[in-house]
N, C-alpha and C. Protein backbone atom coordinates (compact mmCIF):
# COMPACT_ATOMS: atom_id res chain seq x y z
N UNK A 1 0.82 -1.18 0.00
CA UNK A 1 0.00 0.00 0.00
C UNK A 1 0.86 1.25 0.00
N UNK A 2 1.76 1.25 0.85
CA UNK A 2 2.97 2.42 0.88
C UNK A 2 3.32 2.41 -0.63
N UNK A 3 3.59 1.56 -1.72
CA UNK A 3 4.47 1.94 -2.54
C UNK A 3 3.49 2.25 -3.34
N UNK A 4 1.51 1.95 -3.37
CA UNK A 4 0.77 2.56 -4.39
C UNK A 4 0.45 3.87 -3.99
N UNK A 5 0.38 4.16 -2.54
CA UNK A 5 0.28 5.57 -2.45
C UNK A 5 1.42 6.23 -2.65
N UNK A 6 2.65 5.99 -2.94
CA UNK A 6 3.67 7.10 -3.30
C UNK A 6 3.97 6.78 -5.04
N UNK A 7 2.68 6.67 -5.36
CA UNK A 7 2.81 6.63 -6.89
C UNK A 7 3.33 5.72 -7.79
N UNK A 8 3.64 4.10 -7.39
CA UNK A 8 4.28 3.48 -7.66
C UNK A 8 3.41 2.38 -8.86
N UNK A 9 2.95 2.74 -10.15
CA UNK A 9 2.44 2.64 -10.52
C UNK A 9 1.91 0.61 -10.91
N UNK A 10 3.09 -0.02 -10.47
CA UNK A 10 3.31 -1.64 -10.74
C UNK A 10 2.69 -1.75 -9.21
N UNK A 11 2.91 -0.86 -8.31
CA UNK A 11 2.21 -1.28 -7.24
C UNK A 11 0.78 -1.01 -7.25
N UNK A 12 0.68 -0.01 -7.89
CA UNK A 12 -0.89 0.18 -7.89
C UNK A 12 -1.98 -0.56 -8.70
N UNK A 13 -1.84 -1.52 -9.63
CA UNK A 13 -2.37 -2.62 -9.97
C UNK A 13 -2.37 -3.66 -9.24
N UNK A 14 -1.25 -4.08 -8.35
CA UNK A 14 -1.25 -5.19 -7.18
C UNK A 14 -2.53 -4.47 -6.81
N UNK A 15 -2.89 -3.05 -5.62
CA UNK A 15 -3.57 -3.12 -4.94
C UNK A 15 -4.74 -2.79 -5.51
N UNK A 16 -4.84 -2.88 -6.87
CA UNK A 16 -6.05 -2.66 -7.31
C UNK A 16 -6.91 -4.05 -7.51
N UNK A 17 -6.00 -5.00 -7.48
CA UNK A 17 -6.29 -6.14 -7.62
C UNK A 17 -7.09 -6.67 -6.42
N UNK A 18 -6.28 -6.06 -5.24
CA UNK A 18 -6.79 -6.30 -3.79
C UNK A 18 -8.27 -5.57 -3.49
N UNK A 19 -8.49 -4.27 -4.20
CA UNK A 19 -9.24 -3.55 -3.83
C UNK A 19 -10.70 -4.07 -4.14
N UNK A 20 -10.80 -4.44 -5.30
CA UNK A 20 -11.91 -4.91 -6.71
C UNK A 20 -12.49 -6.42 -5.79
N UNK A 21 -13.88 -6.23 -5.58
CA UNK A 21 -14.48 -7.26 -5.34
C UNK A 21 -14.99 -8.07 -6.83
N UNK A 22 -14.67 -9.13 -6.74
CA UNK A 22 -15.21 -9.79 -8.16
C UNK A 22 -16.02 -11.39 -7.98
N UNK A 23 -15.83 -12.03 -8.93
CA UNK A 23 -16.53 -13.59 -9.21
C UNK A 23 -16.02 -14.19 -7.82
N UNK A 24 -14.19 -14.49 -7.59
CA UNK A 24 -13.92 -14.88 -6.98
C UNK A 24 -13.75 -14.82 -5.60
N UNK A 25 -14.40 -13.74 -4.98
CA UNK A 25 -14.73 -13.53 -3.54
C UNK A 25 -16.02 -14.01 -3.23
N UNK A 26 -16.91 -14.37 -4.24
CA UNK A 26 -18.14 -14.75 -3.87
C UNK A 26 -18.39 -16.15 -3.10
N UNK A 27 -19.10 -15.97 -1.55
CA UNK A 27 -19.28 -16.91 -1.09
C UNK A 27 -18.59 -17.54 -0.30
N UNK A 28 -16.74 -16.61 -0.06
CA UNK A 28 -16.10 -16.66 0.82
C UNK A 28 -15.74 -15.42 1.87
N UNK A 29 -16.84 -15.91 2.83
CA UNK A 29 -16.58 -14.34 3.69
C UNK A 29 -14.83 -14.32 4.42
N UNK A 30 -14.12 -15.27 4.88
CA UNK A 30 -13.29 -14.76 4.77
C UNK A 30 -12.32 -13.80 3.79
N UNK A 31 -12.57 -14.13 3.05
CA UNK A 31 -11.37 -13.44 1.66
C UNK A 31 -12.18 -12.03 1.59
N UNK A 32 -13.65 -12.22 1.51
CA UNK A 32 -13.79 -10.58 1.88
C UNK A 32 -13.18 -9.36 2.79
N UNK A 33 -13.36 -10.34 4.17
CA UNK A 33 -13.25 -9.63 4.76
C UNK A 33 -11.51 -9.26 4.38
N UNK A 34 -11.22 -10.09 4.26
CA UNK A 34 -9.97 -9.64 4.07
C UNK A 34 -9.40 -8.39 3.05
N UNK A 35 -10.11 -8.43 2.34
CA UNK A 35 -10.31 -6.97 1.51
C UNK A 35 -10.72 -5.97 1.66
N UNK A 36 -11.80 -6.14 2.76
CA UNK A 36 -12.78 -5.23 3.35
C UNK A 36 -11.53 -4.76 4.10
N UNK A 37 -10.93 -5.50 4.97
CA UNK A 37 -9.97 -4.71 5.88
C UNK A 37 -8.45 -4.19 5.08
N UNK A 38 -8.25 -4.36 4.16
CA UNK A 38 -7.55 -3.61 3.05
C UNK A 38 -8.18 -2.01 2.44
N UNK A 39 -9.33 -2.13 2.26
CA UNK A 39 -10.10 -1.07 1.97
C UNK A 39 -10.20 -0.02 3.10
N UNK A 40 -10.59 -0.40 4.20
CA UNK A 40 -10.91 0.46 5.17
C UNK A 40 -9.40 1.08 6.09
N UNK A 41 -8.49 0.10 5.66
CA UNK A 41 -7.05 0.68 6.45
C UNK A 41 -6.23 0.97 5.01
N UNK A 42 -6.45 1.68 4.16
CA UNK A 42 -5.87 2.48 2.84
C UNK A 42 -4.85 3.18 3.61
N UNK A 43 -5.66 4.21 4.12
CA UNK A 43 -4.91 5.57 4.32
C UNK A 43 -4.88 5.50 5.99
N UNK A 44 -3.78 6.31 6.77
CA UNK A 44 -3.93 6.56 7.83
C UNK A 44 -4.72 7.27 8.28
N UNK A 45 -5.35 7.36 9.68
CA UNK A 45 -6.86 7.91 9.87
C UNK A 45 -6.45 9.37 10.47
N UNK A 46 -4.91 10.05 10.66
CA UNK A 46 -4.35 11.29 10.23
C UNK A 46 -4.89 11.94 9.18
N UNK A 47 -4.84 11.33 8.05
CA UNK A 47 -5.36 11.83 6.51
C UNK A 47 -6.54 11.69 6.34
N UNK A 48 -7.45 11.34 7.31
CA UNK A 48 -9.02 11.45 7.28
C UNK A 48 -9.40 12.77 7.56
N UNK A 49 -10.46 13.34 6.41
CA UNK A 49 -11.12 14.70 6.89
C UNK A 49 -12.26 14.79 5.92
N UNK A 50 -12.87 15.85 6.08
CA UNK A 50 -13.86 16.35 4.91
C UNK A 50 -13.45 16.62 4.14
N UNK A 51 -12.47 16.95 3.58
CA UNK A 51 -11.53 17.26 2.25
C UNK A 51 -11.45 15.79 1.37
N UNK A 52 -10.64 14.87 2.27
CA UNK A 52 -10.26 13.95 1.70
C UNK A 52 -11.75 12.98 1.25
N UNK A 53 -12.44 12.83 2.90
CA UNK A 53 -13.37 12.08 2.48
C UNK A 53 -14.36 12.52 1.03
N UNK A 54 -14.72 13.88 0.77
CA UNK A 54 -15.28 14.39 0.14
C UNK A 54 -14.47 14.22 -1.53
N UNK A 55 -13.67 14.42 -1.63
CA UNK A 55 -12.61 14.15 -2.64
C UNK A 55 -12.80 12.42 -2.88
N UNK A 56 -12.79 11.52 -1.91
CA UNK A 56 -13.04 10.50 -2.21
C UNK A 56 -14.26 9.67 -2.61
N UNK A 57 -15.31 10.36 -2.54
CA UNK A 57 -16.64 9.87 -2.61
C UNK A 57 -16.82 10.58 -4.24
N UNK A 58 -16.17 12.08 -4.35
CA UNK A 58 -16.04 12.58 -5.89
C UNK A 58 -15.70 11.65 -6.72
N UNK A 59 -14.55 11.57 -6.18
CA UNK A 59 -13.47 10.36 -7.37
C UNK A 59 -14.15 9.02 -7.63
N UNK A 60 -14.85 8.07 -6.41
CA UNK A 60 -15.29 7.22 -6.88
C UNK A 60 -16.89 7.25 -7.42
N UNK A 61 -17.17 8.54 -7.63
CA UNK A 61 -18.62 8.84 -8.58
C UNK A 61 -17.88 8.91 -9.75
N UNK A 62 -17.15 10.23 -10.40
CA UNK A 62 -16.41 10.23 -11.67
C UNK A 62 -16.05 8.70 -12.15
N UNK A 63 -15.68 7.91 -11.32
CA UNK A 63 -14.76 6.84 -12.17
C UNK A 63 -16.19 5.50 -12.72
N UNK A 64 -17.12 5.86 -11.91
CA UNK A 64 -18.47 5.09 -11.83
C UNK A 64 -19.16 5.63 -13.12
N UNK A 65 -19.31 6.93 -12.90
CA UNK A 65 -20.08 7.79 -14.67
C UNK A 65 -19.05 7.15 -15.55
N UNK A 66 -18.03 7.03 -15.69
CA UNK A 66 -16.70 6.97 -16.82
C UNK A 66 -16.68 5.47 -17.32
N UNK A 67 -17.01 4.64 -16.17
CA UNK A 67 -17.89 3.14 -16.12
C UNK A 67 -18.87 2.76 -16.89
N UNK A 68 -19.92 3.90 -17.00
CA UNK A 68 -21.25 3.99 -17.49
C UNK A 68 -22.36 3.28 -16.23
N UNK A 69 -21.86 3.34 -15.63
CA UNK A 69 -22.94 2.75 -14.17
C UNK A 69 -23.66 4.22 -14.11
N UNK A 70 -24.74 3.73 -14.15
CA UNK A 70 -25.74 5.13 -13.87
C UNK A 70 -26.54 5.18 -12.68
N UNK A 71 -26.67 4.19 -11.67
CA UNK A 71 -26.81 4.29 -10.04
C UNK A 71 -25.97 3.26 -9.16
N UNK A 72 -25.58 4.09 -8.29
CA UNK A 72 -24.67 3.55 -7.37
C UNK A 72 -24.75 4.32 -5.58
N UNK A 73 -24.25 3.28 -5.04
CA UNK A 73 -24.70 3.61 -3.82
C UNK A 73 -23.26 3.41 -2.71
N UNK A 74 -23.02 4.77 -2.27
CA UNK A 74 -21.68 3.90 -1.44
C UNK A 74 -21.97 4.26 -0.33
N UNK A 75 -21.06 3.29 0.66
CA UNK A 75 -21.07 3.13 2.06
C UNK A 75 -19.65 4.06 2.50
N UNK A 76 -19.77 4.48 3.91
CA UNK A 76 -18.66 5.19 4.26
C UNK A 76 -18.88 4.90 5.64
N UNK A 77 -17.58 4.65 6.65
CA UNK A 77 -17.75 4.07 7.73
C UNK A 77 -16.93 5.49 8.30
N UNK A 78 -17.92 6.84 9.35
CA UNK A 78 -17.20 7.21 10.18
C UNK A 78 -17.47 6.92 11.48
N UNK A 79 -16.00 6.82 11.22
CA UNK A 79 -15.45 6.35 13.16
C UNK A 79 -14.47 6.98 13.86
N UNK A 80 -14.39 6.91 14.86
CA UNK A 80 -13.34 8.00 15.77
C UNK A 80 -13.89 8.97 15.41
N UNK A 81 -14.63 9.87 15.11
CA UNK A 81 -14.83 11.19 15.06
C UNK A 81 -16.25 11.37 16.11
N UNK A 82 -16.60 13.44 16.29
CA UNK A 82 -17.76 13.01 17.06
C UNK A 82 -18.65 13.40 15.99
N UNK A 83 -19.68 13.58 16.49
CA UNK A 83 -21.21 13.45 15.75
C UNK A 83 -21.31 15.24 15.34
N UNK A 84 -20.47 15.99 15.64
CA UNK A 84 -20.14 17.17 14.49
C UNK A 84 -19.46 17.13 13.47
N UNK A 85 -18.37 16.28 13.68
CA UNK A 85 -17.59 16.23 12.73
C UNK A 85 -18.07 15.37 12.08
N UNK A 86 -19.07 14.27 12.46
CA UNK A 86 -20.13 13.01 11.60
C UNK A 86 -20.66 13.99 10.32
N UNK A 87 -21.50 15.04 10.76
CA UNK A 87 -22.05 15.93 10.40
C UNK A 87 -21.97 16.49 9.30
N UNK A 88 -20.65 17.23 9.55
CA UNK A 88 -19.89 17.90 8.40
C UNK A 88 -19.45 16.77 7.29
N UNK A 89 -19.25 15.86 7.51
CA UNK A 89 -18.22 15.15 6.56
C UNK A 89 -19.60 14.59 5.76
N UNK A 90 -20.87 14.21 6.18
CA UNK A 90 -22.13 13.33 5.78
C UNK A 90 -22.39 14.34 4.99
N UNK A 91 -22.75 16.06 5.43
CA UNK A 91 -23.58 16.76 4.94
C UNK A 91 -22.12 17.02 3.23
N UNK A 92 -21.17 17.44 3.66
CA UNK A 92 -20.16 17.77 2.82
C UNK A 92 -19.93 15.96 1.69
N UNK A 93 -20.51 15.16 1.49
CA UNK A 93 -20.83 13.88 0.41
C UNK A 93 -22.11 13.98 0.28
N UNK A 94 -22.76 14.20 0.98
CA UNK A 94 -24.36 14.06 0.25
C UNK A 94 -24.42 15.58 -0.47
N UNK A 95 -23.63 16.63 -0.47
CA UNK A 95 -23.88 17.99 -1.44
C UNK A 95 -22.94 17.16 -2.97
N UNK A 96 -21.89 16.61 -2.36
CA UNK A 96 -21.16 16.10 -3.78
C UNK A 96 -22.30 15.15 -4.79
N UNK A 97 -22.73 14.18 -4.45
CA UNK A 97 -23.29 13.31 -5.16
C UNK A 97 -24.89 14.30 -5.35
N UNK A 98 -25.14 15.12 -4.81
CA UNK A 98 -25.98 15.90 -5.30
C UNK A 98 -25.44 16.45 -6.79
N UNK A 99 -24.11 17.06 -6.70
CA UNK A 99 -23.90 17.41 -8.00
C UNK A 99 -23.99 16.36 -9.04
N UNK A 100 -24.15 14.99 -9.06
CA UNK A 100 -23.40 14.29 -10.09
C UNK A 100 -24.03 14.45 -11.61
N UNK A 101 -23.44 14.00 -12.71
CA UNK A 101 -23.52 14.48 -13.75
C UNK A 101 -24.88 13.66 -13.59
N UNK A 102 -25.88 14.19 -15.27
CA UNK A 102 -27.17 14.27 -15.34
C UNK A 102 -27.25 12.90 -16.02
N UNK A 103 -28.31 11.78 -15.11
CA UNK A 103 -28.48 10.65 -15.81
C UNK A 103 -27.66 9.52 -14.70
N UNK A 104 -27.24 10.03 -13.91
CA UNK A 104 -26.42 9.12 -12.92
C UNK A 104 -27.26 9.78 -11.63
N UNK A 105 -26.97 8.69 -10.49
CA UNK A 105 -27.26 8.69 -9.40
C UNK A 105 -26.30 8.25 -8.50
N UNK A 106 -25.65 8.73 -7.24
CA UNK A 106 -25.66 8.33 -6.68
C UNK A 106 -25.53 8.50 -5.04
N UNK A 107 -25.70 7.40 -4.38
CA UNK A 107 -26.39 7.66 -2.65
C UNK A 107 -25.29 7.08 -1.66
N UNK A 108 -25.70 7.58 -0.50
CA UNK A 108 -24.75 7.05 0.51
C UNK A 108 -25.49 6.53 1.65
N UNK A 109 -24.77 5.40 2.37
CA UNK A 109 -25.47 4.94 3.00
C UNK A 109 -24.30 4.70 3.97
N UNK A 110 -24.67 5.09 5.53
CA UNK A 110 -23.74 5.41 6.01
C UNK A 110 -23.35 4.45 7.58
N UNK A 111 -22.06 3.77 7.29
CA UNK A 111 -21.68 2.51 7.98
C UNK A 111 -21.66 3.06 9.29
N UNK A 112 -22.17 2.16 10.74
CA UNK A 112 -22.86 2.85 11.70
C UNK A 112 -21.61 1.76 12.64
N UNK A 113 -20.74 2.33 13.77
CA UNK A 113 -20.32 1.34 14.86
C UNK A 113 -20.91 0.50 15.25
N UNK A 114 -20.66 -0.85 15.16
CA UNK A 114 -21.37 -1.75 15.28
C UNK A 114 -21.85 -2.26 16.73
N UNK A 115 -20.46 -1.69 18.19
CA UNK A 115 -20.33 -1.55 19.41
C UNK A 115 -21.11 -0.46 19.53
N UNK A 116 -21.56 0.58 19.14
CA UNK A 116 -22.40 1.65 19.77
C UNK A 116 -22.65 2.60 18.43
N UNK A 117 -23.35 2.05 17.69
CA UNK A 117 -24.73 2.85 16.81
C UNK A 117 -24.79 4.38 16.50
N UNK A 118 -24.80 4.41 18.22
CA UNK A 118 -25.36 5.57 18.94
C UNK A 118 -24.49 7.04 18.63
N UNK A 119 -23.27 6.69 18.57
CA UNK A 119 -22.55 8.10 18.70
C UNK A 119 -22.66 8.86 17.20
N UNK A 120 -23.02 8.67 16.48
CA UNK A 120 -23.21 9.55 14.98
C UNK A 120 -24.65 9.28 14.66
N UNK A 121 -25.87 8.66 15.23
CA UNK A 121 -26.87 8.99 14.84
C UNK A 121 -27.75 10.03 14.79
N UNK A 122 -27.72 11.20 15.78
CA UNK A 122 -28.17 12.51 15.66
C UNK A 122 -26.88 13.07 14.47
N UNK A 123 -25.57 12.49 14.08
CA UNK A 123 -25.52 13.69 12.67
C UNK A 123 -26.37 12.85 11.29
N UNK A 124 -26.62 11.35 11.57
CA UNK A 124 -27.15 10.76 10.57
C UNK A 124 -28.74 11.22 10.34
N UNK A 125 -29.29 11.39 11.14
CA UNK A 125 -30.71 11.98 11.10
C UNK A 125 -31.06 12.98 10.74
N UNK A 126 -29.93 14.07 11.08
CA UNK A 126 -29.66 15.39 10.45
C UNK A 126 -29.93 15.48 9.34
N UNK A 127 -28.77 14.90 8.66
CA UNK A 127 -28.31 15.07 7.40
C UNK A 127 -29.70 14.31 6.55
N UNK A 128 -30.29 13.42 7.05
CA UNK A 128 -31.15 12.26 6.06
C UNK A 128 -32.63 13.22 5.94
N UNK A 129 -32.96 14.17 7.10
CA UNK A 129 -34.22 15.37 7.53
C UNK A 129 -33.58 16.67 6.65
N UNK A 130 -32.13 16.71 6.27
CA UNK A 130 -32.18 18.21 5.36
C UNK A 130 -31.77 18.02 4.05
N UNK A 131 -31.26 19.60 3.44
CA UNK A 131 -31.74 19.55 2.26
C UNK A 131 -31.21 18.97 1.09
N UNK A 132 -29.90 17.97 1.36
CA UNK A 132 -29.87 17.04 0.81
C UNK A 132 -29.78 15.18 0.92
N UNK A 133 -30.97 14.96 1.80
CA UNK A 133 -30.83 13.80 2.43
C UNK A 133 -31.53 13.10 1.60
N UNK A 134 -32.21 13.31 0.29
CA UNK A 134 -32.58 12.51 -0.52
C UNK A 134 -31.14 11.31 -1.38
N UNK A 135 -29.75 11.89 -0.61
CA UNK A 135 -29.18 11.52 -1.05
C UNK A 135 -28.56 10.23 -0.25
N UNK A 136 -28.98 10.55 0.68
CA UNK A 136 -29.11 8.99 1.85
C UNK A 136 -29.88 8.09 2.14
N UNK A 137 -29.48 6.65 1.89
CA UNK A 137 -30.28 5.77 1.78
C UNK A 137 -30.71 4.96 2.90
N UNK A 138 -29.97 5.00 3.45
CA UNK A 138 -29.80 4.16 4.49
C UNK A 138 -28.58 4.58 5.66
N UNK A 139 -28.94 3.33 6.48
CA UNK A 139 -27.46 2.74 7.84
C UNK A 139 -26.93 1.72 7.23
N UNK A 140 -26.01 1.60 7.41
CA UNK A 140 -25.09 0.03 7.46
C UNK A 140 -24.37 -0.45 8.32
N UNK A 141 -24.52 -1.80 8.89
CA UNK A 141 -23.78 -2.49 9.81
C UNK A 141 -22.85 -3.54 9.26
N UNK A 142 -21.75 -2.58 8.70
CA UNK A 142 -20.25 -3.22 8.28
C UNK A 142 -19.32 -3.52 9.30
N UNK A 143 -18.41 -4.57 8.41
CA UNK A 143 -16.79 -4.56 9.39
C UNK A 143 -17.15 -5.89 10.37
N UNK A 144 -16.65 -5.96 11.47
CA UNK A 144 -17.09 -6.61 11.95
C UNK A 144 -18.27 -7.39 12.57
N UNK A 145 -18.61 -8.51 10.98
CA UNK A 145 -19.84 -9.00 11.44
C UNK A 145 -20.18 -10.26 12.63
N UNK A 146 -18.76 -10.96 13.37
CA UNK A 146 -19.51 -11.80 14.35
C UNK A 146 -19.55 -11.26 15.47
N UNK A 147 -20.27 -11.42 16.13
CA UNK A 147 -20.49 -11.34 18.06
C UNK A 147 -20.69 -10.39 18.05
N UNK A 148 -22.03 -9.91 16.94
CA UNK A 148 -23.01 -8.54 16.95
C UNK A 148 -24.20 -8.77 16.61
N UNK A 149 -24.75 -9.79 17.36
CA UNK A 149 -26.46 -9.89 17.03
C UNK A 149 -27.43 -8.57 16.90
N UNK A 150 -27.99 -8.58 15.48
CA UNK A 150 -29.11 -7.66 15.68
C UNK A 150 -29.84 -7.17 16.86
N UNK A 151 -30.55 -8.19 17.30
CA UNK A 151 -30.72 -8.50 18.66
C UNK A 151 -30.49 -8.00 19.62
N UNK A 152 -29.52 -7.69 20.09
CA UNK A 152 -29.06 -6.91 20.75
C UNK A 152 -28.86 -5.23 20.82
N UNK A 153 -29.12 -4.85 19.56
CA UNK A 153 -29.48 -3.46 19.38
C UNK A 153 -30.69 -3.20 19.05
N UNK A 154 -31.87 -3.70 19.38
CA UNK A 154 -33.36 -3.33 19.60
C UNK A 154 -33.26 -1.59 19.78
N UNK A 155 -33.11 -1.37 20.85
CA UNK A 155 -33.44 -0.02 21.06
C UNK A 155 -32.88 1.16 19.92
N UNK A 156 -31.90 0.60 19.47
CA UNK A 156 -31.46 1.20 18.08
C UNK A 156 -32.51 1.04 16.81
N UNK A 157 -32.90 0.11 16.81
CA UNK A 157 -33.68 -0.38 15.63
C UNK A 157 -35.30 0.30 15.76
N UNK A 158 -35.12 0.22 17.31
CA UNK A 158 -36.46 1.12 17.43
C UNK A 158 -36.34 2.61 16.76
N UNK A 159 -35.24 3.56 17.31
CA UNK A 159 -35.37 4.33 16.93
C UNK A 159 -35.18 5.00 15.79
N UNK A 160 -34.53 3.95 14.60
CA UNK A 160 -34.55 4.07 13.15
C UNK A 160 -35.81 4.19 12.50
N UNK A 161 -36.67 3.23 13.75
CA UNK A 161 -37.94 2.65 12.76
C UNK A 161 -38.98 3.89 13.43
N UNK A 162 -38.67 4.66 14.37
CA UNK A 162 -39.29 6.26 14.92
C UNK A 162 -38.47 7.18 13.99
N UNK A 163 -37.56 7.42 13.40
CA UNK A 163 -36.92 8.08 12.59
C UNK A 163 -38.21 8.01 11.14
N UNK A 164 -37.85 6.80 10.42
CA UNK A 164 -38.55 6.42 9.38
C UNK A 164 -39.95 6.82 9.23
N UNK A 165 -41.06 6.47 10.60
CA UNK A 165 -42.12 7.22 10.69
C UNK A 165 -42.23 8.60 10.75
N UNK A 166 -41.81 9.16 11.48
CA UNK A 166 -41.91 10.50 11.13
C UNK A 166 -41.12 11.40 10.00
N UNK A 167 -40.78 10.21 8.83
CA UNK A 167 -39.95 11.15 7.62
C UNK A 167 -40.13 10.09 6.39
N UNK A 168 -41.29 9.53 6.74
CA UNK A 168 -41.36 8.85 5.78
C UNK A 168 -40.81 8.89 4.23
N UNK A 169 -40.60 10.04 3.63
CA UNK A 169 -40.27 10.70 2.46
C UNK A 169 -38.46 10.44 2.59
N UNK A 170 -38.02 10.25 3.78
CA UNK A 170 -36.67 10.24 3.92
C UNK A 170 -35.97 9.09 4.37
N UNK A 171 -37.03 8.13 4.80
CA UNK A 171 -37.03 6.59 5.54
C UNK A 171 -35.57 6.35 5.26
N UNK A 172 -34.80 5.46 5.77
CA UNK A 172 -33.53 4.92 5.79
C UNK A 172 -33.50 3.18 6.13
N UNK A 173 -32.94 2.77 5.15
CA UNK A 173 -33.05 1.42 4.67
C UNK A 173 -31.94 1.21 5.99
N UNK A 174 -32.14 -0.09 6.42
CA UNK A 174 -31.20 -0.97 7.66
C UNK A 174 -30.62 -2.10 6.62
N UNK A 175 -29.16 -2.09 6.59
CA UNK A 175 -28.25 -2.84 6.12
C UNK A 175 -27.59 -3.68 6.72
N UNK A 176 -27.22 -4.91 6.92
CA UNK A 176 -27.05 -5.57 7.76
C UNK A 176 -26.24 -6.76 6.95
């Protein structure tokens, strides 16, 4: 990863190789995950911001239109940050994919701590109640999927499903 981020262009096909979910990950959750955790530890979480994240949700719309994929939906997992800075970074991708070129779509759906839900859901509700939350689809419960029963977050699920009622027009799909 060091030698594709310093431009190393023979390296950056290795990790593109790593990056690209295809035929052959299907049906083996290990090897996913194992990519999944390639994906999510790219960059150091120093170089995480609204700049970057925002820049990154750009880049992978452009390269999606350039694809010819005309709806797409991405996930973004913030963590370590608080529920202002949730805020800014949600509201600052859902204005980007608002811009996207005409004839494309696309939405974000936004990966929720799987240990505690709780700490970015007042910026997730925010953002999904204003004026561009048509661009949010949902929660997602990525990353670590064992020894996290649904189940166990009831009171969360309640209050998605009190979210959803009172915004019906803005409802948010549960990913799991």
């Amino acid at each position: 990863m060091v030698r594709a981020g310093a431009g190393d262009v023979s390296a950056r096909r290795v990790f593109r190789n790593l990056f690209v979910f295809g035929e052959g990950d299907a049906g083996n959750f290990p090897r996913f995950q194992a990519k999944m955790n390639v994906t999510t530890s790219g960059r150091p979480w120093s170089q995480r911001g609204l700049n970057s994240e925002v820049h990154f949700a750009r880049k992978s719309m452009d390269i999606q239109v350039r694809q010819g994929i005309h709806y797409a939906e991405q996930r973004n997992l913030f963590s370590r940050i608080s529920s202002n800075e949730a805020d800014q970074r949600i509201s600052g991708i859902l204005i980007a994919f608002d811009g996207a070129t005409e004839g494309f779509q696309t939405k974000l759906a936004v990966s929720l701590d799987r240990a505690n839900p709780w700490l970015i859901w007042d910026a997730v509700q925010n953002a999904a109640a204003g004026p561009f939350g048509h661009n949010l689809t949902g929660i997602d419960f990525c990353f670590f999927e064992e020894g996290f029963p649904p189940a166990e977050k009831r009171a969360f699920f309640d209050a998605v499903r009190d979210f959803n009622e009172r915004h019906p027009e803005r409802a948010l799909a549960t990913l799991i």
